[in-house]
C-alpha atoms as a PDB file:
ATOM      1  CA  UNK A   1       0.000   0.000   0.000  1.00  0.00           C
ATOM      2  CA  UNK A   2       1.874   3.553  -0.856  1.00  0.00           C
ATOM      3  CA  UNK A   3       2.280   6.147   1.773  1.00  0.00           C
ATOM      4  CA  UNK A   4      -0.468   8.664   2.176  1.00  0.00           C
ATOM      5  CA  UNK A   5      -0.068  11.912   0.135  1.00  0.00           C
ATOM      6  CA  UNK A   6       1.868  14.854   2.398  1.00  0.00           C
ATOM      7  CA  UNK A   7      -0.707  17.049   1.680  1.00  0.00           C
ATOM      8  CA  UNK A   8      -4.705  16.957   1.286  1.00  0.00           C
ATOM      9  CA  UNK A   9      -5.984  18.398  -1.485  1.00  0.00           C
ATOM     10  CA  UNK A  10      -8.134  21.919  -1.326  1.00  0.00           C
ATOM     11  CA  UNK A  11      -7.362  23.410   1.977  1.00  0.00           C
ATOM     12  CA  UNK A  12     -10.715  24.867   4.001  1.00  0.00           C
ATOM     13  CA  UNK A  13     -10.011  29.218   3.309  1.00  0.00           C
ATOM     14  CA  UNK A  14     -12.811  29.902   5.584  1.00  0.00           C
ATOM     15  CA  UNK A  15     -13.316  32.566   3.199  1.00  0.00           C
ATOM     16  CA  UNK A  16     -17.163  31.155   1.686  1.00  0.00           C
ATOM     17  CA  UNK A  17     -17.414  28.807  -0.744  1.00  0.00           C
ATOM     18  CA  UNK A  18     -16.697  31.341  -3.800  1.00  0.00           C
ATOM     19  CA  UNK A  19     -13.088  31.547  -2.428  1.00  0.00           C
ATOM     20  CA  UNK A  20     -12.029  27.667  -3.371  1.00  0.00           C
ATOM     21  CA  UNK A  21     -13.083  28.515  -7.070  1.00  0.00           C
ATOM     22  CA  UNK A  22     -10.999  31.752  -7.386  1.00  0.00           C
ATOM     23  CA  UNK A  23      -7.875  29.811  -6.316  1.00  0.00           C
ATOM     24  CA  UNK A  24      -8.603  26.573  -8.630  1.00  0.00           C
ATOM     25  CA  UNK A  25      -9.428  29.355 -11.252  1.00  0.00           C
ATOM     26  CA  UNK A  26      -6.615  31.376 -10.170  1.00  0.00           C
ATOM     27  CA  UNK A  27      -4.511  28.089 -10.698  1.00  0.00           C
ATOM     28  CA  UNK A  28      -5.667  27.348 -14.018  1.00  0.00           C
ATOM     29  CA  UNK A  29      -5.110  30.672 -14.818  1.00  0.00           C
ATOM     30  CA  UNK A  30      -1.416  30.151 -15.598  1.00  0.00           C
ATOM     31  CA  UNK A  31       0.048  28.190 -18.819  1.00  0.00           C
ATOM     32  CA  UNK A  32       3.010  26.389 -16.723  1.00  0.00           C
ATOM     33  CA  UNK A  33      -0.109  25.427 -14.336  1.00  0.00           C
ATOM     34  CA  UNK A  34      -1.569  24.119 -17.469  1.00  0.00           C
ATOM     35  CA  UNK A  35       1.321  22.399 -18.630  1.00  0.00           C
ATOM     36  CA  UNK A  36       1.889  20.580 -15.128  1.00  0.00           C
ATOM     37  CA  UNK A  37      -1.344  19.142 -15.059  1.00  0.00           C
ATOM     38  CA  UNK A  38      -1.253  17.651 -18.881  1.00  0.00           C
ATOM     39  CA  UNK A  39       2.077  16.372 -17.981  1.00  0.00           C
ATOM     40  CA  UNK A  40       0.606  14.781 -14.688  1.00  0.00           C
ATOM     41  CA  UNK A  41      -2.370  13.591 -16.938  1.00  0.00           C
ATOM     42  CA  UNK A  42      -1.113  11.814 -19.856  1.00  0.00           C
ATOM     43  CA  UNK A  43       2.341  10.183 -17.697  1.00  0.00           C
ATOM     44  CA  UNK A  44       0.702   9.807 -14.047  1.00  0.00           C
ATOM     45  CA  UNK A  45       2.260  10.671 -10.820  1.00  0.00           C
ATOM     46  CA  UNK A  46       5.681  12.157 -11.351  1.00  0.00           C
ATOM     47  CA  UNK A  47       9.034  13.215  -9.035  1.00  0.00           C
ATOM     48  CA  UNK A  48       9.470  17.070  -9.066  1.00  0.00           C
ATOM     49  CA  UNK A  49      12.720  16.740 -10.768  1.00  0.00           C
ATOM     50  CA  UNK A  50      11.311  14.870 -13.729  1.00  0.00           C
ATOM     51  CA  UNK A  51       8.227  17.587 -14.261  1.00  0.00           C
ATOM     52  CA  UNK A  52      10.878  20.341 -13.876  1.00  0.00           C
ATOM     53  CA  UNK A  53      13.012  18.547 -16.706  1.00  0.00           C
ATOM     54  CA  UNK A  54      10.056  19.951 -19.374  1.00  0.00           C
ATOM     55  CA  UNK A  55      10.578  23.809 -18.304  1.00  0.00           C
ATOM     56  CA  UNK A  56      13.203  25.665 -18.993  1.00  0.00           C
ATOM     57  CA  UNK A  57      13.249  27.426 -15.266  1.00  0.00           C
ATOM     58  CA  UNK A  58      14.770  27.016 -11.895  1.00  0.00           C
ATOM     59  CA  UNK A  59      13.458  24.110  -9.908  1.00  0.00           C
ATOM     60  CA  UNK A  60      11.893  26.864  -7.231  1.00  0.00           C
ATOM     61  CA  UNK A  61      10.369  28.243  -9.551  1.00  0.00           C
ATOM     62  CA  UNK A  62       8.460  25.163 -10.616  1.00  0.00           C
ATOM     63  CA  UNK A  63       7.926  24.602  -6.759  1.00  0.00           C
ATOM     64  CA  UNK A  64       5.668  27.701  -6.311  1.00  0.00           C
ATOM     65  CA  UNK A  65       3.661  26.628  -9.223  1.00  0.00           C
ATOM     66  CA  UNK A  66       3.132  23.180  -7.473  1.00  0.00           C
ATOM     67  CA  UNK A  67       2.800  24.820  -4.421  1.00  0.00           C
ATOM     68  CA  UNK A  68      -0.098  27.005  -5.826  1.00  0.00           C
ATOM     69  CA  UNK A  69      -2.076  23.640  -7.523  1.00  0.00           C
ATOM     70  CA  UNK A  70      -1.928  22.017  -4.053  1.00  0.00           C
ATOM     71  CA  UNK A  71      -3.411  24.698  -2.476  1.00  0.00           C
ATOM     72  CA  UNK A  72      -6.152  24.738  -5.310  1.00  0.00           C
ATOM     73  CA  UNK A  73      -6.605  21.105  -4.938  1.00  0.00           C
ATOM     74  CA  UNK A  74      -5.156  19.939  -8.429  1.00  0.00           C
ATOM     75  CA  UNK A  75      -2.200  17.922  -7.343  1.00  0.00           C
ATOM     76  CA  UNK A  76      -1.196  15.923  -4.340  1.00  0.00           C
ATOM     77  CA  UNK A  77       2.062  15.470  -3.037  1.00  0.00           C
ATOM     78  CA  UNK A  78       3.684  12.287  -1.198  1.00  0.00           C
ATOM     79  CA  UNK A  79       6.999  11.869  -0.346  1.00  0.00           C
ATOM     80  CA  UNK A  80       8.963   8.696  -1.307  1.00  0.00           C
ATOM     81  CA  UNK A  81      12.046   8.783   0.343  1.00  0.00           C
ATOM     82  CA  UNK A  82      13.475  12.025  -0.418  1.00  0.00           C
ATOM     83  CA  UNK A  83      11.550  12.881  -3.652  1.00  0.00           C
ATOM     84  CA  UNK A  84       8.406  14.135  -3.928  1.00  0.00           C
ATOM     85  CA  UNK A  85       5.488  12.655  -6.213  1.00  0.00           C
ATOM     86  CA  UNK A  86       3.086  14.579  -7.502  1.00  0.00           C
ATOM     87  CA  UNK A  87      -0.570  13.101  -8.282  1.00  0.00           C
ATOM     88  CA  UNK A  88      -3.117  14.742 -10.228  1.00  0.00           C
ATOM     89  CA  UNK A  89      -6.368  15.303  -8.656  1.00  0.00           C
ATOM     90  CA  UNK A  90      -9.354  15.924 -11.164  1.00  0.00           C
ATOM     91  CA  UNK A  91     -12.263  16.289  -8.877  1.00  0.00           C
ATOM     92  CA  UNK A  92     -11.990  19.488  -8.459  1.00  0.00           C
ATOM     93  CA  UNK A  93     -12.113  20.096 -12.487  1.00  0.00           C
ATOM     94  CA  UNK A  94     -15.630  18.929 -12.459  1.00  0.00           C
ATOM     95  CA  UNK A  95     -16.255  22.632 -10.391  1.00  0.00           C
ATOM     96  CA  UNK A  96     -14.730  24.020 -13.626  1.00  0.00           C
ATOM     97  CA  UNK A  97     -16.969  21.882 -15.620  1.00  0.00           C
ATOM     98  CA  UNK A  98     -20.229  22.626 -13.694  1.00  0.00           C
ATOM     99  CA  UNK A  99     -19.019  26.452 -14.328  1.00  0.00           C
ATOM    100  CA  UNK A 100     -18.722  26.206 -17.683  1.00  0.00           C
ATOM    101  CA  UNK A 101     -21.353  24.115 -18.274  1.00  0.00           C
ATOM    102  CA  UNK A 102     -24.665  26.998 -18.576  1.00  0.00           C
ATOM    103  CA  UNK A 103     -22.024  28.797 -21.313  1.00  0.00           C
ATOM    104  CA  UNK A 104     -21.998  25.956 -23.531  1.00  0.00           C
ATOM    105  CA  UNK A 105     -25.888  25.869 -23.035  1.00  0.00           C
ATOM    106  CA  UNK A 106     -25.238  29.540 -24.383  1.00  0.00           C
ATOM    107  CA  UNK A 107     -23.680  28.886 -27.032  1.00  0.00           C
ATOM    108  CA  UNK A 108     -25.019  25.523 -28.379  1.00  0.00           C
ATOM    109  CA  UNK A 109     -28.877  27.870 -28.640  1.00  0.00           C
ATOM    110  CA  UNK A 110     -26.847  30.242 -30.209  1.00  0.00           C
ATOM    111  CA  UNK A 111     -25.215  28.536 -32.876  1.00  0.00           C
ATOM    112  CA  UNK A 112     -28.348  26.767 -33.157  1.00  0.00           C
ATOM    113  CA  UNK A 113     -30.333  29.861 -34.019  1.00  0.00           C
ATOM    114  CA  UNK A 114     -27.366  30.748 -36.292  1.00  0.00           C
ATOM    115  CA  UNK A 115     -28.072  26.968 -38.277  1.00  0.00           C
ATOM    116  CA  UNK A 116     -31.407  27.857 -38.535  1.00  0.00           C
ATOM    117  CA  UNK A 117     -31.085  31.432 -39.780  1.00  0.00           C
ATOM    118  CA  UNK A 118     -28.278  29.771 -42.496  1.00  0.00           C
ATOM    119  CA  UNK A 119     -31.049  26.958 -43.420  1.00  0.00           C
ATOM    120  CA  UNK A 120     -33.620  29.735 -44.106  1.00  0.00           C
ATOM    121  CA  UNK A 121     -31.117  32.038 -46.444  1.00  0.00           C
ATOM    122  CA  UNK A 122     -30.402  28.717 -48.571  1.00  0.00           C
ATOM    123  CA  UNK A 123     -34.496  28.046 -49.019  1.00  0.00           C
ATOM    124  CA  UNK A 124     -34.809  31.910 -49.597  1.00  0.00           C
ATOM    125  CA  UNK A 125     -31.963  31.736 -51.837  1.00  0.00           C
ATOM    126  CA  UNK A 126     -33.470  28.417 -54.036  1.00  0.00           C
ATOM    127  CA  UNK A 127     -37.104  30.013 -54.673  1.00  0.00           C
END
């Protein structure tokens, strides 16, 4: 069975539940962010020295951006020995989802109406 991560994921601000969204927002905000988490994604859990390897930055660097997607609640960290693994943690992408989710509603009506407009032109256009 493999150690329990060093740190839980999403941290309790006691700021209202609109403050855990602006920091996994806030998190996703940045491209490296981004970057970590496809990485994480497509290779599974990884040692910080093998994530830093793709980025052409100081390992500190590439700390604080871990450091900010454990505090959103994107990555989890557990310590083998003296490395550190990082997880990916995609639970709290399904906040993101359930975000986004009345804009593609938006959208999907509106290109809709836009179909429909097109369809008319071409049977105004044929008579």
């Amino acid at each position: 069975m493999p150690p329990a991560p060093a740190s839980a994921p999403a941290p309790d601000t006691g700021a209202g539940p609109g403050a855990r969204e602006d920091l996994l927002f806030a998190a996703l905000a940045n491209g490296t962010r981004r970057e970590v988490l496809r990485l994480l994604r497509e290779s599974g859990p990884q040692p910080v020295q093998a994530l830093a390897d793709h980025f052409a930055m100081r390992r500190p660097s590439l700390s604080e951006h871990l450091r900010v997607l454990r505090e959103a609640g994107l990555v989890s960290e557990e310590r083998a020995g003296r490395q550190r693994i990082y997880r990916l943690e995609a639970a709290p992408l399904a906040d993101v989802q359930d975000w986004l989710h009345p804009y593609e509603r938006f959208w999907r009506d509106r290109l809709k109406g836009l179909g429909d407009l097109l369809d008319r032109m071409s049977d105004d256009a044929g008579t």
